[in-house]
Protein backbone atom coordinates (compact mmCIF):
# COMPACT_ATOMS: atom_id res chain seq x y z
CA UNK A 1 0.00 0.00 0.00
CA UNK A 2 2.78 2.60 0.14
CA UNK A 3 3.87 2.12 -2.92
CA UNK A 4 0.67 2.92 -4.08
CA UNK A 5 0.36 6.38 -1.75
CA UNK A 6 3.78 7.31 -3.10
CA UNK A 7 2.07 7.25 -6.52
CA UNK A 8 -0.69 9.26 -5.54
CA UNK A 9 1.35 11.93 -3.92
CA UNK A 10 3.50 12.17 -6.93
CA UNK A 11 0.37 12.35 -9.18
CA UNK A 12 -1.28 14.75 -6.71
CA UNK A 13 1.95 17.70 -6.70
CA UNK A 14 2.78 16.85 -10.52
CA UNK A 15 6.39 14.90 -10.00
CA UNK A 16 7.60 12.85 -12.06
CA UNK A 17 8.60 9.40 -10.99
CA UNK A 18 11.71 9.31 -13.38
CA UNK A 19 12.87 12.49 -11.31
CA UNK A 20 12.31 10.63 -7.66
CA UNK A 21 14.33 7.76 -8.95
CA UNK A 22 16.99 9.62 -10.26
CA UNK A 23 17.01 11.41 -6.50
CA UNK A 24 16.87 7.99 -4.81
CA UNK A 25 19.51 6.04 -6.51
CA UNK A 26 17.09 3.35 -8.05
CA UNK A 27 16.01 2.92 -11.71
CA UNK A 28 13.04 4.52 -13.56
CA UNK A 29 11.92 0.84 -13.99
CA UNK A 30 12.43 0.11 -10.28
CA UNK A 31 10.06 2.99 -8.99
CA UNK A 32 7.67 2.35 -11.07
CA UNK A 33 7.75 -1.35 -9.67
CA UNK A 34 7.36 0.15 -6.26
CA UNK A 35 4.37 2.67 -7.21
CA UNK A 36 2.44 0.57 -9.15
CA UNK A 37 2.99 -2.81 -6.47
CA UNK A 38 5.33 -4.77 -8.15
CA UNK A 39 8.11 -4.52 -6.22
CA UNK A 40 8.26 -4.18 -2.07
CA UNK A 41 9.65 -1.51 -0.82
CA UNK A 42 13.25 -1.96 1.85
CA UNK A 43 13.19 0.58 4.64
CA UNK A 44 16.58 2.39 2.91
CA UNK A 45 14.94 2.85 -0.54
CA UNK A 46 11.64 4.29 1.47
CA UNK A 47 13.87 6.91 3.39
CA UNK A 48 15.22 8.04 0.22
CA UNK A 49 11.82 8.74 -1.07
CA UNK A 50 11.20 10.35 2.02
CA UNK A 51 13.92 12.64 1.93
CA UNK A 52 13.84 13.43 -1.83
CA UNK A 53 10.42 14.47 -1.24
CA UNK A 54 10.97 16.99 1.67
CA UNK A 55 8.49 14.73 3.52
CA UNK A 56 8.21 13.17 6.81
CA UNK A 57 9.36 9.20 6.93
CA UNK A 58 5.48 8.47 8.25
CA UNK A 59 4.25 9.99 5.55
CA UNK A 60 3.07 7.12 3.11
CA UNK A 61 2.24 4.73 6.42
CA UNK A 62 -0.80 3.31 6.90
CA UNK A 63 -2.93 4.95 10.17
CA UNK A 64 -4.15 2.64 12.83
C-alpha cells in the first residue's frame, strides 16, 4: 500500500517518478515497480523517497 500512496502523492503535486528515482539512486523501472505494487519496498529505498520528497518518513504509512 505505500507504494501505491507514493504514486498518488506524486500524481497529486505533478512529480515525475523518473525524477524521484533519479534522486533515490534506483532505476526509472524500479520505482515504477514500487508505485504501481510490483516490487516491495526496503526501509533504505523508502527513506530516500522520504527525503527526496521533503516529507516526513510516516508519511506514506498506513494509520491505525
Amino acid at each position: 500500500m505505500i507504494g501505491a500512496r507514493i504514486k498518488e502523492y506524486l500524481s497529486d503535486n505533478g512529480i515525475k517518478q523518473g525524477f524521484v528515482a533519479e534522486k533515490v539512486g534506483i532505476t526509472p523501472s524500479q520505482m515504477s515497480d514500487i508505485c504501481n505494487r510490483n516490487r516491495s519496498i526496503d526501509c533504505i529505498t523508502y527513506y530516500k523517497i522520504c527525503k527526496a520528497l521533503n516529507v516526513p518518513f510516516e508519511a506514506f504509512m498506513e494509520e491505525e
